[in-house]
C-alpha atoms as a PDB file:
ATOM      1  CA  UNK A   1      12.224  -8.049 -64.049  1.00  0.00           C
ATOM      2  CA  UNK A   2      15.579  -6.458 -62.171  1.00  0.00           C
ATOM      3  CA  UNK A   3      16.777 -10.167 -61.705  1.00  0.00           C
ATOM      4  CA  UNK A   4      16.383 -11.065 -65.405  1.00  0.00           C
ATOM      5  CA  UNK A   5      17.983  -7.492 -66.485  1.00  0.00           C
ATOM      6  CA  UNK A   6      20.710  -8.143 -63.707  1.00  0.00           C
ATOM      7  CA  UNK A   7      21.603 -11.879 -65.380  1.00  0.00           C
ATOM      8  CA  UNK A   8      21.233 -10.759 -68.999  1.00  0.00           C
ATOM      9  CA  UNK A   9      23.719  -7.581 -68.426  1.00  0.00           C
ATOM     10  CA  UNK A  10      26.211 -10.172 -67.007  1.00  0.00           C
ATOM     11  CA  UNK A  11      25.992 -12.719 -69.511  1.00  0.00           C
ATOM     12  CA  UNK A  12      26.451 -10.173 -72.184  1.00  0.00           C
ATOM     13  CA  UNK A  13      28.871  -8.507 -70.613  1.00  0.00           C
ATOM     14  CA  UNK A  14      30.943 -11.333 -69.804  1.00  0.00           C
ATOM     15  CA  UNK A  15      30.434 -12.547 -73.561  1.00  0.00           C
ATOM     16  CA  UNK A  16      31.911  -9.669 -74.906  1.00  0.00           C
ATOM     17  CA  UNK A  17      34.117 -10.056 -72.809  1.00  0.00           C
ATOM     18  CA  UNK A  18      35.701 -13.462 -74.122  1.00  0.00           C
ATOM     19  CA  UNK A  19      35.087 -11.863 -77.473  1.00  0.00           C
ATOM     20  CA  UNK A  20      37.052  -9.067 -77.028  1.00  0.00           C
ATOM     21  CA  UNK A  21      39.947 -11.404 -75.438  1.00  0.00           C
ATOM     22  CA  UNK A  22      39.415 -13.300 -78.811  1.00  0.00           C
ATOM     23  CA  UNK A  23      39.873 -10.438 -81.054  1.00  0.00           C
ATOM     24  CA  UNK A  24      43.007  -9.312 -78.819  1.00  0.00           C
ATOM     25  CA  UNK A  25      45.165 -12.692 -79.342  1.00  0.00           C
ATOM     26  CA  UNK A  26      44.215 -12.230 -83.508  1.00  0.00           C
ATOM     27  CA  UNK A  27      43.016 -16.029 -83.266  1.00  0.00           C
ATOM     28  CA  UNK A  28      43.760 -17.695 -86.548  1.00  0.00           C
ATOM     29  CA  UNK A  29      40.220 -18.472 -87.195  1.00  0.00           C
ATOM     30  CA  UNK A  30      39.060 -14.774 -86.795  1.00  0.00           C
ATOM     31  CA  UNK A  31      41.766 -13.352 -89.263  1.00  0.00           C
ATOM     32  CA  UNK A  32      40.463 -15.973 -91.767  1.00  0.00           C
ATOM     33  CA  UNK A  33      36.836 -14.816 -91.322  1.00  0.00           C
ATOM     34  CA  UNK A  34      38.027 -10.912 -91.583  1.00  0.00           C
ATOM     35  CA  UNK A  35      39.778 -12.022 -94.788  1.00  0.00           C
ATOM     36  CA  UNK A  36      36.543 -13.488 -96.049  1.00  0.00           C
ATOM     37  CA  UNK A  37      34.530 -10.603 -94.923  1.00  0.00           C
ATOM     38  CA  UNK A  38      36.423  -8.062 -96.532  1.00  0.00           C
ATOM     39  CA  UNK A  39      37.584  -7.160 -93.409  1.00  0.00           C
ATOM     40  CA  UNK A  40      41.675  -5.301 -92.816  1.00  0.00           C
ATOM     41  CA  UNK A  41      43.373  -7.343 -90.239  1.00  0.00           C
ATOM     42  CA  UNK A  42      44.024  -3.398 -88.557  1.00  0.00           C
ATOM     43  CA  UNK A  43      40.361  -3.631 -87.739  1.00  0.00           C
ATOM     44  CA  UNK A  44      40.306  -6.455 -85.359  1.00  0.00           C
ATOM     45  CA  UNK A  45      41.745  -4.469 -82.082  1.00  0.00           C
ATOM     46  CA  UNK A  46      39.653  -1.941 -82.378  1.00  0.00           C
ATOM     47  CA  UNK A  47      36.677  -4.547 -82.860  1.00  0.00           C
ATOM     48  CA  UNK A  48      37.963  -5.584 -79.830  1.00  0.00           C
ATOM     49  CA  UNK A  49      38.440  -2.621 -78.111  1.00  0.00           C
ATOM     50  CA  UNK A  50      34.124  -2.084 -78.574  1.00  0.00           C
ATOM     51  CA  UNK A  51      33.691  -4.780 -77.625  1.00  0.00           C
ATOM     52  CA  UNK A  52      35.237  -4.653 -74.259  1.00  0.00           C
ATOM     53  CA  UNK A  53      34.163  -0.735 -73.785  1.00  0.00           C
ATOM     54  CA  UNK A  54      30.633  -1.880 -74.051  1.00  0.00           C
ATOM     55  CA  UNK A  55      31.189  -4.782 -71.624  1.00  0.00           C
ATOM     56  CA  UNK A  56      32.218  -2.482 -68.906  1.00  0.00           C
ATOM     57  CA  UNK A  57      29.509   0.127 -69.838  1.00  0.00           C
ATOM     58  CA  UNK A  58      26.562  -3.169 -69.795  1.00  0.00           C
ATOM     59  CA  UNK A  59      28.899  -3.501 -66.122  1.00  0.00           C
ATOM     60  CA  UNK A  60      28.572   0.131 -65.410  1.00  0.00           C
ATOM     61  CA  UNK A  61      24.843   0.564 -66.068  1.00  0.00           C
ATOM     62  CA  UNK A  62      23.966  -1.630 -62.818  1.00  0.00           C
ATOM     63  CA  UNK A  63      25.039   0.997 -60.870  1.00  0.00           C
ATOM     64  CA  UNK A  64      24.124   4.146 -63.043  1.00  0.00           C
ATOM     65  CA  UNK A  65      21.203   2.424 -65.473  1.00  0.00           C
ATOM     66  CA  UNK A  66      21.004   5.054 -68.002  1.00  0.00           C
ATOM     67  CA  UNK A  67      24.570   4.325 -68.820  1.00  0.00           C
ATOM     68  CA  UNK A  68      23.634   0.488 -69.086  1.00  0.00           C
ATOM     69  CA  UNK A  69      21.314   1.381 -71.444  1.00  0.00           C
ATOM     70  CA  UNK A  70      23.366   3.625 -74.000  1.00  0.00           C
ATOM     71  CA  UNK A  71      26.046   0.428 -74.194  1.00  0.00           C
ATOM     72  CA  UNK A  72      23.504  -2.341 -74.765  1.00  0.00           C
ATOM     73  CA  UNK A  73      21.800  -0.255 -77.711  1.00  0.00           C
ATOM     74  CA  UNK A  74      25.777   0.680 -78.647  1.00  0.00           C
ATOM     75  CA  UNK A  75      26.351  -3.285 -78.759  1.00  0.00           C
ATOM     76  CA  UNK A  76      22.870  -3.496 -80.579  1.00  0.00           C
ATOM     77  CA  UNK A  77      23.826  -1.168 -83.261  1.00  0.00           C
ATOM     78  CA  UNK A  78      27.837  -3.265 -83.422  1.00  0.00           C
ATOM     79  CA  UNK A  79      25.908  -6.588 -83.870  1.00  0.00           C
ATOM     80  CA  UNK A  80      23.875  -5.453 -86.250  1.00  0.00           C
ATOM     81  CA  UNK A  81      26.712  -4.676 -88.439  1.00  0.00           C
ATOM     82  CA  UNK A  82      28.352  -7.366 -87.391  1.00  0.00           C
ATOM     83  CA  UNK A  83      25.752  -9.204 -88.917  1.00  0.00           C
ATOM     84  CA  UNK A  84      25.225  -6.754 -91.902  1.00  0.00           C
ATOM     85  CA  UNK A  85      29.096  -7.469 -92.758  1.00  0.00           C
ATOM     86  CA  UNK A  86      28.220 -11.245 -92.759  1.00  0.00           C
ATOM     87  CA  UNK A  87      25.691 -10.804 -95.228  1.00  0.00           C
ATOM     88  CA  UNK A  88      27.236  -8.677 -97.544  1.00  0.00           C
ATOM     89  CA  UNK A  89      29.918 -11.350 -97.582  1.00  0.00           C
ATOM     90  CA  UNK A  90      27.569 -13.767 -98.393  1.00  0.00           C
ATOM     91  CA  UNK A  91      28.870 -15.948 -95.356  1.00  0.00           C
ATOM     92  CA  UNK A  92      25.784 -17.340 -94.076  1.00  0.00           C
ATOM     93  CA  UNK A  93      26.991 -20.553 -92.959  1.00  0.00           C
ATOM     94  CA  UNK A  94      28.714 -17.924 -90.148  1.00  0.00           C
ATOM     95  CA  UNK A  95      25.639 -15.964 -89.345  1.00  0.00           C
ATOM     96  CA  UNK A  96      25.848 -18.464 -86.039  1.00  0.00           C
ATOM     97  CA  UNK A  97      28.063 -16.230 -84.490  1.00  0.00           C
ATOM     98  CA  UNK A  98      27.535 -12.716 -84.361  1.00  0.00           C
ATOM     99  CA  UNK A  99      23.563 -13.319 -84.234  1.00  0.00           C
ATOM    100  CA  UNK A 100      23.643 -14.822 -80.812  1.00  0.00           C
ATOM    101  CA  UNK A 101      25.530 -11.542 -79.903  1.00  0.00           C
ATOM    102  CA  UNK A 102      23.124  -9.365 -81.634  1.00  0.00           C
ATOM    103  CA  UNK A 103      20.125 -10.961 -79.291  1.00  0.00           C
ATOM    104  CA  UNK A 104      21.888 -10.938 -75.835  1.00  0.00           C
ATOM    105  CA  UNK A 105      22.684  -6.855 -76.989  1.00  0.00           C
ATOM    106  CA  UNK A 106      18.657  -6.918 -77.609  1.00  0.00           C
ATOM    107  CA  UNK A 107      17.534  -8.644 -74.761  1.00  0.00           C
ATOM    108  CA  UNK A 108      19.657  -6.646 -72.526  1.00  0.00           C
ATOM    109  CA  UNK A 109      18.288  -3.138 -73.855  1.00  0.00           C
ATOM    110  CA  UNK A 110      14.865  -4.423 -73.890  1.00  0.00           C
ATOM    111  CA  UNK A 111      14.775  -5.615 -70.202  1.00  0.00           C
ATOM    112  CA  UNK A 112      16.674  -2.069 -69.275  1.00  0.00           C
ATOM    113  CA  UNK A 113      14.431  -0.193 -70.535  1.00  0.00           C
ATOM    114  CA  UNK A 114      11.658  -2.334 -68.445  1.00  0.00           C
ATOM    115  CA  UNK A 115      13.594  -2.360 -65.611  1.00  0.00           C
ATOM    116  CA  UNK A 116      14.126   1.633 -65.682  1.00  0.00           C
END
């Protein structure tokens, strides 16, 4: 169970990662998709900024697993209005992308908390 919790936190961690990288360089796609959201453009680095905090902390919580814990339910909670904000936008065609987010968040809470 360790193994799985040890791959999930870095796959999650590292895809937050390249998310948060994303969010940094204001791709042109992602300011489009913030526009159609409803979304201010003076949003996105902080977005980004949560994204890469709860990276480290998914990081952190091998060593110290509470603290891997509290992220991955922090990322739950950020995926889950990720995917909120797509809804209320009425941009399902996009649900695709936050939604694989929102599972790696749950599947790396859920195997914490077995692993603990």
């Amino acid at each position: 169970m360790f193994t799985a919790y040890v791959v999930m936190v870095v796959v999650t961690a590292a895809s937050n990662i390249v998310a948060a990288v994303i969010d940094f360089v204001f791709a042109e796609w992602v300011l489009g998709n913030m526009t159609k959201y409803g979304v201010p453009h003076s949003w996105i680095n902080p977005l980004g900024v949560a994204k890469a905090v709860g990276a480290v902390g998914l990081l952190t919580g091998l060593a110290f697993p509470v603290v891997g814990i509290v992220f991955a339910a922090a990322l739950l909670l950020y995926f889950v209005g990720a995917v909120a904000t797509v809804l209320r936008a009425r941009c399902y065609s996009h649900l695709p992308y936050p939604s694989p987010f929102l599972l790696m968040a749950a599947a790396t809470l859920v195997l914490g908390l077995a692993a603990v």
